[in-house]
C-alpha atoms as a PDB file:
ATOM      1  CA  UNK A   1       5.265  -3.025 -35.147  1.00  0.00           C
ATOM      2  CA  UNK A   2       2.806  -2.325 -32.352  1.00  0.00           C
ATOM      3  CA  UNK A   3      -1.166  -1.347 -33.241  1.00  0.00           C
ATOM      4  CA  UNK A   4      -0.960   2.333 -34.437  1.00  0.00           C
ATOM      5  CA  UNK A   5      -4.723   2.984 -33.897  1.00  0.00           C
ATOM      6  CA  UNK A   6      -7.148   1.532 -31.386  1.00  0.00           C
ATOM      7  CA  UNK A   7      -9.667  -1.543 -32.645  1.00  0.00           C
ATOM      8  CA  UNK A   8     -13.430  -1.171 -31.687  1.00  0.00           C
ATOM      9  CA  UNK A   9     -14.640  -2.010 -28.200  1.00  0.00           C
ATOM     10  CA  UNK A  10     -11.054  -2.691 -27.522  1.00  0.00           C
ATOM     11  CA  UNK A  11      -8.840  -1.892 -24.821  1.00  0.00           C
ATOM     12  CA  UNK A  12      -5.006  -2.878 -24.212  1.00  0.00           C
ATOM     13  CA  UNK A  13      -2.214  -2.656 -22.920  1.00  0.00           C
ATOM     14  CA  UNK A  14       0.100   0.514 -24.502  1.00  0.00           C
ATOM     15  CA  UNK A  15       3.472   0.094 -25.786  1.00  0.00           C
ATOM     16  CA  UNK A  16       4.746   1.971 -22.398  1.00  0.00           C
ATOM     17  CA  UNK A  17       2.755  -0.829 -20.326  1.00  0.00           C
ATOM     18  CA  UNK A  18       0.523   1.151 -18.927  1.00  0.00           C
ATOM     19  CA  UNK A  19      -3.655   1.579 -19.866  1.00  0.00           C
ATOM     20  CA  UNK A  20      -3.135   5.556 -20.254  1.00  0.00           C
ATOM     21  CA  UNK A  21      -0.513   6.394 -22.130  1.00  0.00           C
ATOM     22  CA  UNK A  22      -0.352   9.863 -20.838  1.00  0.00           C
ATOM     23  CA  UNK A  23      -4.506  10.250 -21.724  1.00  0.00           C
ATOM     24  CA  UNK A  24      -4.914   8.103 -24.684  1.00  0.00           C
ATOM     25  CA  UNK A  25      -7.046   5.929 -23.092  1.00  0.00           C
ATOM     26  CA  UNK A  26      -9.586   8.842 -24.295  1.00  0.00           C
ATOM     27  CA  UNK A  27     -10.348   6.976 -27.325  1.00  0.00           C
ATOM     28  CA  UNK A  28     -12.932   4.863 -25.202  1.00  0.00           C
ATOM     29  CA  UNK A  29     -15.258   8.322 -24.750  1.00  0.00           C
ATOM     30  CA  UNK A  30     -14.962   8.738 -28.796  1.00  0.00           C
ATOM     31  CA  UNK A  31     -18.692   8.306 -30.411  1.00  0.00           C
ATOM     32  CA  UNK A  32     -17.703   5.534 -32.917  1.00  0.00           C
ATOM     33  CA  UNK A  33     -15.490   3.152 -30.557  1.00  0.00           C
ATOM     34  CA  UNK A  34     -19.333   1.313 -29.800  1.00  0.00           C
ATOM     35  CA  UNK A  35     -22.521   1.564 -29.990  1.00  0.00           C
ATOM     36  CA  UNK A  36     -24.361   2.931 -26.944  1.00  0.00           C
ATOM     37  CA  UNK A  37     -21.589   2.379 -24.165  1.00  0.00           C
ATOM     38  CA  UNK A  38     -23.280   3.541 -21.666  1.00  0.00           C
ATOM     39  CA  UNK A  39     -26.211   0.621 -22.379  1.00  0.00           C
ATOM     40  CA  UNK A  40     -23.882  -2.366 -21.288  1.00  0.00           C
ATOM     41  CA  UNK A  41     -22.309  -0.803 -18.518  1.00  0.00           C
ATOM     42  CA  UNK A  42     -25.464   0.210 -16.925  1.00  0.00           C
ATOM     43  CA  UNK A  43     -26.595  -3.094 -17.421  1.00  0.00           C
ATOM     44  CA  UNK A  44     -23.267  -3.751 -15.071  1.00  0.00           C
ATOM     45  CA  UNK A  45     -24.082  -1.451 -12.704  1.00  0.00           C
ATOM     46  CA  UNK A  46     -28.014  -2.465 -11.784  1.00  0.00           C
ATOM     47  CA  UNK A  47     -26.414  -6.498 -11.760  1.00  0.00           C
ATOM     48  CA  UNK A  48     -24.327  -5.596  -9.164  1.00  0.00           C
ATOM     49  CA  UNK A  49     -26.818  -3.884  -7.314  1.00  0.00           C
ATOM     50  CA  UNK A  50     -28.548  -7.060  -7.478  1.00  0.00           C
ATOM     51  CA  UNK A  51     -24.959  -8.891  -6.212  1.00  0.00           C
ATOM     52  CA  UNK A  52     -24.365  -6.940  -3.461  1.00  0.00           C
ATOM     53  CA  UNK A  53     -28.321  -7.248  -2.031  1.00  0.00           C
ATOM     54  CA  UNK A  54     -27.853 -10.879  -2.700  1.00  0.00           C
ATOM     55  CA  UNK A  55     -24.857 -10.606  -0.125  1.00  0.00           C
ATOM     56  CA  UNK A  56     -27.786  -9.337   2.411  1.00  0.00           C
ATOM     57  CA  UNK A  57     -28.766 -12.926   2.422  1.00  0.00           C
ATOM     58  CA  UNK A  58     -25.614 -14.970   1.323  1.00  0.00           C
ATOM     59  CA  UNK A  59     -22.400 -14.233   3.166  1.00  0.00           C
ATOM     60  CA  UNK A  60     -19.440 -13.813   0.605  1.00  0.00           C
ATOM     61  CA  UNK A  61     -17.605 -17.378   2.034  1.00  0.00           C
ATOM     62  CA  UNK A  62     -16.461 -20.262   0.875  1.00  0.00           C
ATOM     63  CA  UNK A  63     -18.645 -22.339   3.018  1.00  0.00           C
ATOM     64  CA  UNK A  64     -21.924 -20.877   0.867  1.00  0.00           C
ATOM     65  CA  UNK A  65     -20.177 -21.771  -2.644  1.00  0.00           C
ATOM     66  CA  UNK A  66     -22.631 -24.350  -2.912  1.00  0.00           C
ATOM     67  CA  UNK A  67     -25.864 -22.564  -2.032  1.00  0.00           C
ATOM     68  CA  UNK A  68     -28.394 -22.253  -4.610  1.00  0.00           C
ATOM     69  CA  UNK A  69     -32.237 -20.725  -4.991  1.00  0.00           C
ATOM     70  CA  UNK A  70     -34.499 -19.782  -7.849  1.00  0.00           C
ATOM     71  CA  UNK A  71     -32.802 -16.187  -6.469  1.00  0.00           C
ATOM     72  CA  UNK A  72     -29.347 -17.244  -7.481  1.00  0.00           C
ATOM     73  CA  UNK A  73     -31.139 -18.735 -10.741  1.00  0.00           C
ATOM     74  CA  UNK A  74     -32.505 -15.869 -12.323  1.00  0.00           C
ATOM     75  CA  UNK A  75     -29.596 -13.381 -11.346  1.00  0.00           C
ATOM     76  CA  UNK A  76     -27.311 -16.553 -12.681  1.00  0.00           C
ATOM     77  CA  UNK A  77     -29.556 -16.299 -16.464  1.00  0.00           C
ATOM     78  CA  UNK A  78     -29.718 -12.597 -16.487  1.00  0.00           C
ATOM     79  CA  UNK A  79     -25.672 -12.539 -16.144  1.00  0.00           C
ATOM     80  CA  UNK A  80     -24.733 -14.939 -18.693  1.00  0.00           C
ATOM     81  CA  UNK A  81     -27.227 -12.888 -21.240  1.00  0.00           C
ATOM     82  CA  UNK A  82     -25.149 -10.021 -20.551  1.00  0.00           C
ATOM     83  CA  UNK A  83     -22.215 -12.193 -20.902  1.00  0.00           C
ATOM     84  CA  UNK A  84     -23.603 -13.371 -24.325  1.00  0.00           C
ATOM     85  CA  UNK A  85     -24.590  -9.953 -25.736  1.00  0.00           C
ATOM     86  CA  UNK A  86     -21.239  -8.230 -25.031  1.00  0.00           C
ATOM     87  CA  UNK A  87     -19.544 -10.540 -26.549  1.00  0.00           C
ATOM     88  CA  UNK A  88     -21.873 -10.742 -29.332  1.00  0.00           C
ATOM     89  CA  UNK A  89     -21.317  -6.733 -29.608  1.00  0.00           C
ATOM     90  CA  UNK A  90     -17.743  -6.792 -29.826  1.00  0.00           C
ATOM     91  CA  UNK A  91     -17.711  -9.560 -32.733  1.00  0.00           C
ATOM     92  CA  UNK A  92     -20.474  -7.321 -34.470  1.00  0.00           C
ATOM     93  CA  UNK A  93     -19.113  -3.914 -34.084  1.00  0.00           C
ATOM     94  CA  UNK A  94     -15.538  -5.189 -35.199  1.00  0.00           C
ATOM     95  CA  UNK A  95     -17.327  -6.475 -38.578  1.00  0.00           C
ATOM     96  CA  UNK A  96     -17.266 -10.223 -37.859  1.00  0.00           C
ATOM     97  CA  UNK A  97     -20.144 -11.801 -40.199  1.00  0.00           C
ATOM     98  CA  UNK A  98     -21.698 -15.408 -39.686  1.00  0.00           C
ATOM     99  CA  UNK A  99     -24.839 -17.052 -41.252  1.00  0.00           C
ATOM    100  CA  UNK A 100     -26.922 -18.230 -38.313  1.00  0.00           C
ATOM    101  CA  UNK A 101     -26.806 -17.095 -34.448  1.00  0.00           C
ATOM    102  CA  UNK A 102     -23.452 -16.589 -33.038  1.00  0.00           C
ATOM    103  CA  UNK A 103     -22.363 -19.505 -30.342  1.00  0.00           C
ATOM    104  CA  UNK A 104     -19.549 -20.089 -27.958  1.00  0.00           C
ATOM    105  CA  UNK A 105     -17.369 -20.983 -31.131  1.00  0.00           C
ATOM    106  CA  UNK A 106     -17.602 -17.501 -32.162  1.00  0.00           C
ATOM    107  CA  UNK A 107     -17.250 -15.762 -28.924  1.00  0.00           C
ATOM    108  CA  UNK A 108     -13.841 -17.523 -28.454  1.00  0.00           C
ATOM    109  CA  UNK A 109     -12.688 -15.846 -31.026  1.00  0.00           C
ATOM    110  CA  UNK A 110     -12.650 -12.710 -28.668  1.00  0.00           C
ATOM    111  CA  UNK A 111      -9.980 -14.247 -26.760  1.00  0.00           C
ATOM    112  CA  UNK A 112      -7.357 -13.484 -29.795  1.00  0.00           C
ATOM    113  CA  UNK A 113      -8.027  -9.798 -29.351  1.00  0.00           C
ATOM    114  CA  UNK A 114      -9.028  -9.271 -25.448  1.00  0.00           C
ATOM    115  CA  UNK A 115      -6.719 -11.604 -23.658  1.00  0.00           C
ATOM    116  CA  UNK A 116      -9.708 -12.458 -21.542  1.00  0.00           C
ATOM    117  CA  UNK A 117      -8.609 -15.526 -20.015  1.00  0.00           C
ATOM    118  CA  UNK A 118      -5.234 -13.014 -18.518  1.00  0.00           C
ATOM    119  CA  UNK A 119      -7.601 -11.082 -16.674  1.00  0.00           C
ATOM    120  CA  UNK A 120      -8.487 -11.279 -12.687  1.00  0.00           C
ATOM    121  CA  UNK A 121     -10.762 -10.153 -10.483  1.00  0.00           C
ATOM    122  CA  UNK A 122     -11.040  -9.834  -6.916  1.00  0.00           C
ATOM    123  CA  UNK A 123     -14.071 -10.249  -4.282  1.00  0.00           C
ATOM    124  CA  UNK A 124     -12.629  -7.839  -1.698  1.00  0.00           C
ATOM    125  CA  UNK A 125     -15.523  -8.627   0.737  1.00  0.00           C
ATOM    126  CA  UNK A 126     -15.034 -12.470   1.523  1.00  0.00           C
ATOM    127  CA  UNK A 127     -15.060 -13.612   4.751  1.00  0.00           C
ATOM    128  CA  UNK A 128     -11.828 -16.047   4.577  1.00  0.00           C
ATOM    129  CA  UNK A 129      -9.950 -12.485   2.736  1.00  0.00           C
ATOM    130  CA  UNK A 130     -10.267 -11.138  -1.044  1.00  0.00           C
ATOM    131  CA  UNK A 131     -10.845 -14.087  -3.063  1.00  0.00           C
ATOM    132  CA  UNK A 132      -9.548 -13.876  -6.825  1.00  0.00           C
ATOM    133  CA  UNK A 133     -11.165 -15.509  -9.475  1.00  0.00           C
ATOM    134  CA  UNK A 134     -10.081 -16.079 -12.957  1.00  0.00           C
ATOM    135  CA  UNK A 135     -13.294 -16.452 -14.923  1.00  0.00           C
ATOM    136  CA  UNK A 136     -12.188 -16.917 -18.171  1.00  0.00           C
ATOM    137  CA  UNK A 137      -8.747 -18.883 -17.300  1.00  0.00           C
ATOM    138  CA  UNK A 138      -9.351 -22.749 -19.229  1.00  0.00           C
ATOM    139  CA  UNK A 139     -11.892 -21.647 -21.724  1.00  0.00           C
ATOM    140  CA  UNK A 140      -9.698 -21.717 -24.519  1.00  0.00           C
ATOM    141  CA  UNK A 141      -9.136 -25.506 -23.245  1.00  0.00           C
ATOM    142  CA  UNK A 142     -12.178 -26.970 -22.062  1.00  0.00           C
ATOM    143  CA  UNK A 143     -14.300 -25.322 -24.867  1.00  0.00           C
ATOM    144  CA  UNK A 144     -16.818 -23.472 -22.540  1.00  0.00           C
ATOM    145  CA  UNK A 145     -16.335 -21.665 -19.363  1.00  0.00           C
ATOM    146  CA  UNK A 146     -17.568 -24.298 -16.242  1.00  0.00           C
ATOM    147  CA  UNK A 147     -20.160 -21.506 -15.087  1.00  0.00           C
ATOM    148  CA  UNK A 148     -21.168 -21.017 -18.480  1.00  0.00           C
ATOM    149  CA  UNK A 149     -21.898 -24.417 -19.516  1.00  0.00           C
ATOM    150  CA  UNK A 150     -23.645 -24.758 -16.157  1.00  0.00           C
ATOM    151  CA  UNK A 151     -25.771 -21.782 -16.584  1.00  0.00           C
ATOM    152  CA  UNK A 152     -26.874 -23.788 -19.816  1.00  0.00           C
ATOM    153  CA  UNK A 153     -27.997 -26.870 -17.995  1.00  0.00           C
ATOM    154  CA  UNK A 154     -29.539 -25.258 -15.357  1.00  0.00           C
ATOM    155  CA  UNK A 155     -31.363 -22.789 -18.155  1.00  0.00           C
ATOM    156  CA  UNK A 156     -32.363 -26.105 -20.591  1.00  0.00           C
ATOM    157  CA  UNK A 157     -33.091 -28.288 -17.769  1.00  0.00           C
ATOM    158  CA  UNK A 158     -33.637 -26.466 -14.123  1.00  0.00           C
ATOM    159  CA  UNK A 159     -35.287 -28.989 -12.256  1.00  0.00           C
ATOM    160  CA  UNK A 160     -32.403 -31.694 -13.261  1.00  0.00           C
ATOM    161  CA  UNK A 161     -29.736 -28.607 -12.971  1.00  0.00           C
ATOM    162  CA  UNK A 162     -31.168 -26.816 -10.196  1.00  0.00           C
ATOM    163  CA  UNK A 163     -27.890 -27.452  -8.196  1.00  0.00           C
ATOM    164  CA  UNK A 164     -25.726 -26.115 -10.955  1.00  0.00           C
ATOM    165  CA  UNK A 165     -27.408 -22.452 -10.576  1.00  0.00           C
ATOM    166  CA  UNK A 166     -25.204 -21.806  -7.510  1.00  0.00           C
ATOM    167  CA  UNK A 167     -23.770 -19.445  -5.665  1.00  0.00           C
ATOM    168  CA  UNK A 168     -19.933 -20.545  -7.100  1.00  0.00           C
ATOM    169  CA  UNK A 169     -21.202 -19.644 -10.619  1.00  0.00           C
ATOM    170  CA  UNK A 170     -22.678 -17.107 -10.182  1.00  0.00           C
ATOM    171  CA  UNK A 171     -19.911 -15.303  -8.782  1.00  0.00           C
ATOM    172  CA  UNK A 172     -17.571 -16.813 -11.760  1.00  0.00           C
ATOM    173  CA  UNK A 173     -19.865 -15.538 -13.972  1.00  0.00           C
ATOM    174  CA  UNK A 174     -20.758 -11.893 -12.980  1.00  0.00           C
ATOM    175  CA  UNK A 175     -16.715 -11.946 -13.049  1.00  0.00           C
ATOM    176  CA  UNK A 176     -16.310 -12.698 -16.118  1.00  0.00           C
ATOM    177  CA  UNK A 177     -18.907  -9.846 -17.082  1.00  0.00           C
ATOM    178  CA  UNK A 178     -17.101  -7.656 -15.020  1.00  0.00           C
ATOM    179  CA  UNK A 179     -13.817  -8.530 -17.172  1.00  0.00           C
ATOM    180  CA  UNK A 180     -16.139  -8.104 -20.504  1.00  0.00           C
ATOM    181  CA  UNK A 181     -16.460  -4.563 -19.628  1.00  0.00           C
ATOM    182  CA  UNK A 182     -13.298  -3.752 -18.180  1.00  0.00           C
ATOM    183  CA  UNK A 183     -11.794  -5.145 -21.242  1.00  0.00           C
ATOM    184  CA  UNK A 184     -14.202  -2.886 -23.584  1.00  0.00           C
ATOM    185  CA  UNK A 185     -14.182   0.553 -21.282  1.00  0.00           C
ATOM    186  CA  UNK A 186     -11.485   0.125 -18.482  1.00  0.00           C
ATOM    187  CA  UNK A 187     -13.455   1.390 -15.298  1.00  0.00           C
ATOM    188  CA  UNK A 188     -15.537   4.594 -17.474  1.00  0.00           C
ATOM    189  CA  UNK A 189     -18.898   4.201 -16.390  1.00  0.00           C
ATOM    190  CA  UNK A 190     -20.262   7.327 -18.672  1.00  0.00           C
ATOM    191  CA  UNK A 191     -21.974   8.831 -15.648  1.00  0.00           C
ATOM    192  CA  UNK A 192     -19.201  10.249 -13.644  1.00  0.00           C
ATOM    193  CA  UNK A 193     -20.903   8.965 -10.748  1.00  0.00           C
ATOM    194  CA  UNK A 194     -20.878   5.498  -8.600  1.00  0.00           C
ATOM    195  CA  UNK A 195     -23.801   4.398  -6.398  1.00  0.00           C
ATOM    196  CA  UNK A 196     -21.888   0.849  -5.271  1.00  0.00           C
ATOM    197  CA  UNK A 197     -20.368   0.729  -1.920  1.00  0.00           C
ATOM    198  CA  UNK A 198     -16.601   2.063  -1.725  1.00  0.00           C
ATOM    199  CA  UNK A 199     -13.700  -0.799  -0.621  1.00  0.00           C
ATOM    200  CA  UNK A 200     -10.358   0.345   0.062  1.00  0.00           C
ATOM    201  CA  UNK A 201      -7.232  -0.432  -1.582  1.00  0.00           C
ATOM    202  CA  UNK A 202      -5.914  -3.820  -0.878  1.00  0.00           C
ATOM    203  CA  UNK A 203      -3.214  -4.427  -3.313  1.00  0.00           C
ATOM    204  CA  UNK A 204      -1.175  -2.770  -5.628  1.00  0.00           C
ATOM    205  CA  UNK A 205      -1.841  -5.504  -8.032  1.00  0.00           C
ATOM    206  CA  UNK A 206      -5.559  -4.313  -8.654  1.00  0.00           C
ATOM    207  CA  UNK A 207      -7.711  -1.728  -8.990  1.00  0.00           C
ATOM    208  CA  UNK A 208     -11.361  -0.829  -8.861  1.00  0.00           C
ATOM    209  CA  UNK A 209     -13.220  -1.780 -11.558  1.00  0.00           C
ATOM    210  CA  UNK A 210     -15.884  -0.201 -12.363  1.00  0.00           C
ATOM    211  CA  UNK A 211     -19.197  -0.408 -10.314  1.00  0.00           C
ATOM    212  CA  UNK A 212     -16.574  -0.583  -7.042  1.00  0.00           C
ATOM    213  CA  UNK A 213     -17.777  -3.781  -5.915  1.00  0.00           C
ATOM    214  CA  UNK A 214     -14.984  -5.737  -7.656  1.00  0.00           C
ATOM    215  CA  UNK A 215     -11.134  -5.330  -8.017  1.00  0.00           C
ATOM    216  CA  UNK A 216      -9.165  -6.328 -11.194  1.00  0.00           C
ATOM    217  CA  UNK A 217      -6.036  -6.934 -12.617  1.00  0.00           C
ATOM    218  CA  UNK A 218      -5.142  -6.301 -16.363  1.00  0.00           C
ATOM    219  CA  UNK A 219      -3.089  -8.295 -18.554  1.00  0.00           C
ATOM    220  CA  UNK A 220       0.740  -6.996 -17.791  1.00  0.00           C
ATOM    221  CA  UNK A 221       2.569  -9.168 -20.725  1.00  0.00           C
ATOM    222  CA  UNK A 222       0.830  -8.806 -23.574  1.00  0.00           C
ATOM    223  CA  UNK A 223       3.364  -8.978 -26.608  1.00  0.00           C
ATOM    224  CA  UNK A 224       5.047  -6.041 -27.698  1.00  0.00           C
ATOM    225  CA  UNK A 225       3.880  -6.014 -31.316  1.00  0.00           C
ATOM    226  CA  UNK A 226       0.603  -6.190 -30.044  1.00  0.00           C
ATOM    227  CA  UNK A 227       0.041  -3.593 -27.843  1.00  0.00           C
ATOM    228  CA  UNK A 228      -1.383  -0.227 -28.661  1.00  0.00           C
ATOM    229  CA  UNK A 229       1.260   2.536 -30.037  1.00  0.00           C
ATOM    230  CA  UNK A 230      -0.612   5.657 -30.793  1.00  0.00           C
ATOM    231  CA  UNK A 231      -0.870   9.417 -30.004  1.00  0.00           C
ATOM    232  CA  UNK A 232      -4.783   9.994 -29.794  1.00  0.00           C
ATOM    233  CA  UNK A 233      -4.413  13.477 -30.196  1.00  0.00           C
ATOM    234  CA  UNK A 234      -3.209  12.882 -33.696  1.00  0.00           C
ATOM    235  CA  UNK A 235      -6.132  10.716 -34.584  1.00  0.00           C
ATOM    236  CA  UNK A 236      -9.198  11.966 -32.476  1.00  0.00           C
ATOM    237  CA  UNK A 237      -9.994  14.208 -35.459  1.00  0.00           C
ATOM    238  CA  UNK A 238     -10.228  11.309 -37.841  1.00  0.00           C
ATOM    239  CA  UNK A 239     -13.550  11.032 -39.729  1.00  0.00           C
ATOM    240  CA  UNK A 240     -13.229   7.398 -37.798  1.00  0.00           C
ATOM    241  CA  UNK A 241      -9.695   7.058 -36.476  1.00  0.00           C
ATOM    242  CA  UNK A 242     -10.783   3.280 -35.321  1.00  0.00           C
ATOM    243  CA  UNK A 243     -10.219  -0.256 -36.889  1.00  0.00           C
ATOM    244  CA  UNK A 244     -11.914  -3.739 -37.000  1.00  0.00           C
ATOM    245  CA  UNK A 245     -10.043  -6.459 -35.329  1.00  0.00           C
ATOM    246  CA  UNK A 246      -9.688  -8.824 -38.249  1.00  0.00           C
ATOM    247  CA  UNK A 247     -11.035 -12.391 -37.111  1.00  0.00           C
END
């Protein structure tokens, strides 16, 4: 039987394939689906600001993949924080409990219930064409994400690691933040209002995320037991009509 009401800082796939399901994709605006939304994607939003002046100085190419500063550094460590805390937030606010500080251990556990390492994303302005980047694709195999357990050598040891802080990660990474909160909010950005620049549609395969400076792709296959099979107008009036993902 598919998931008859919506887990917390969740979204997937509905039982008719689509993200909508005719408007019930409105149980992402509901008060008790998270904790201050709007926080996390902001934090989106003034990182890609940050991305896209970076650009000013670093032409999106793959002949600068390797380029690295203490610029690409500190937007590098202020990614993977966000990284770290959303994933942190949707263990929390689902009711996971752990004596100690959470760790990579725990936030694979996320992929059971987001389907993270299905999702895409695409860099529409690239000089060679849209590149597409799979940021989450072998974590479930190699243990960590490469950009993430680069962004901890080059935070523990930056001298040594200085290299590691590139310009390759740090795309992978702000990715795979990008995914984070597509896969908690779609492309609602609480504000009703975008400030990034606009690219057109390149294929019907993706759409804008949200911010606009990305494209992504959604997972298209998830199982049919375990998509979402719900009318939201029957439960929006729940006292809380959400559950905890059990991990």
């Amino acid at each position: 039987m598919a998931i008859q009401r919506p887990f917390r800082r969740t979204v997937r796939q509905f039982s008719d394939g689509s993200y909508a399901n005719g408007g019930c994709s409105r149980y992402i605006l509901h008060p008790k689906y998270s904790v201050d939304s709007a926080h996390y994607v902001r934090a989106l939003n003034v990182i890609q600001k940050d991305v896209v002046y970076l650009f000013d100085y670093i032409e999106p190419s793959d002949a600068n993949l390797s380029c690295y500063s203490f610029r690409t550094h500190e937007l590098l460590m202020r990614i993977c924080i966000e990284v770290e805390a959303n994933l942190k937030a949707i263990l929390l606010e689902n009711g996971y409990t752990k004596a100690g500080n959470l760790n990579m251990a725990d936030y694979k556990k996320v992929e059971g219930s987001h389907f993270l390492s299905c999702y895409a994303i695409q860099i529409p302005i690239w000089r060679e064409g849209p590149r597409t980047i799979y940021p989450f694709e072998n974590w479930m195999d190699v243990g960590k994400p490469v950009w993430y357990q680069d962004y901890n050598a080059a935070k523990h040891d930056r001298h040594a690691a200085f290299p590691k802080a590139n310009f390759e990660n740090l795309l992978q990474a702000v990715a795979g933040l990008v995914v984070l909160i597509s896969s908690q909010f779609r492309d609602e950005d609480f504000s009703r209002r975008s400030s990034s620049i606009t690219i057109e549609e390149i294929s019907d395969e993706f759409e804008d995320a949200v911010g606009g400076l990305f494209r992504i792709r959604y997972p298209n296959n998830i199982a049919t037991d375990l998509r979402y099979d719900f009318s939201w107008d029957s439960l929006m009036d729940d006292a809380d009509p959400f559950d905890g993902y059990k991990y």
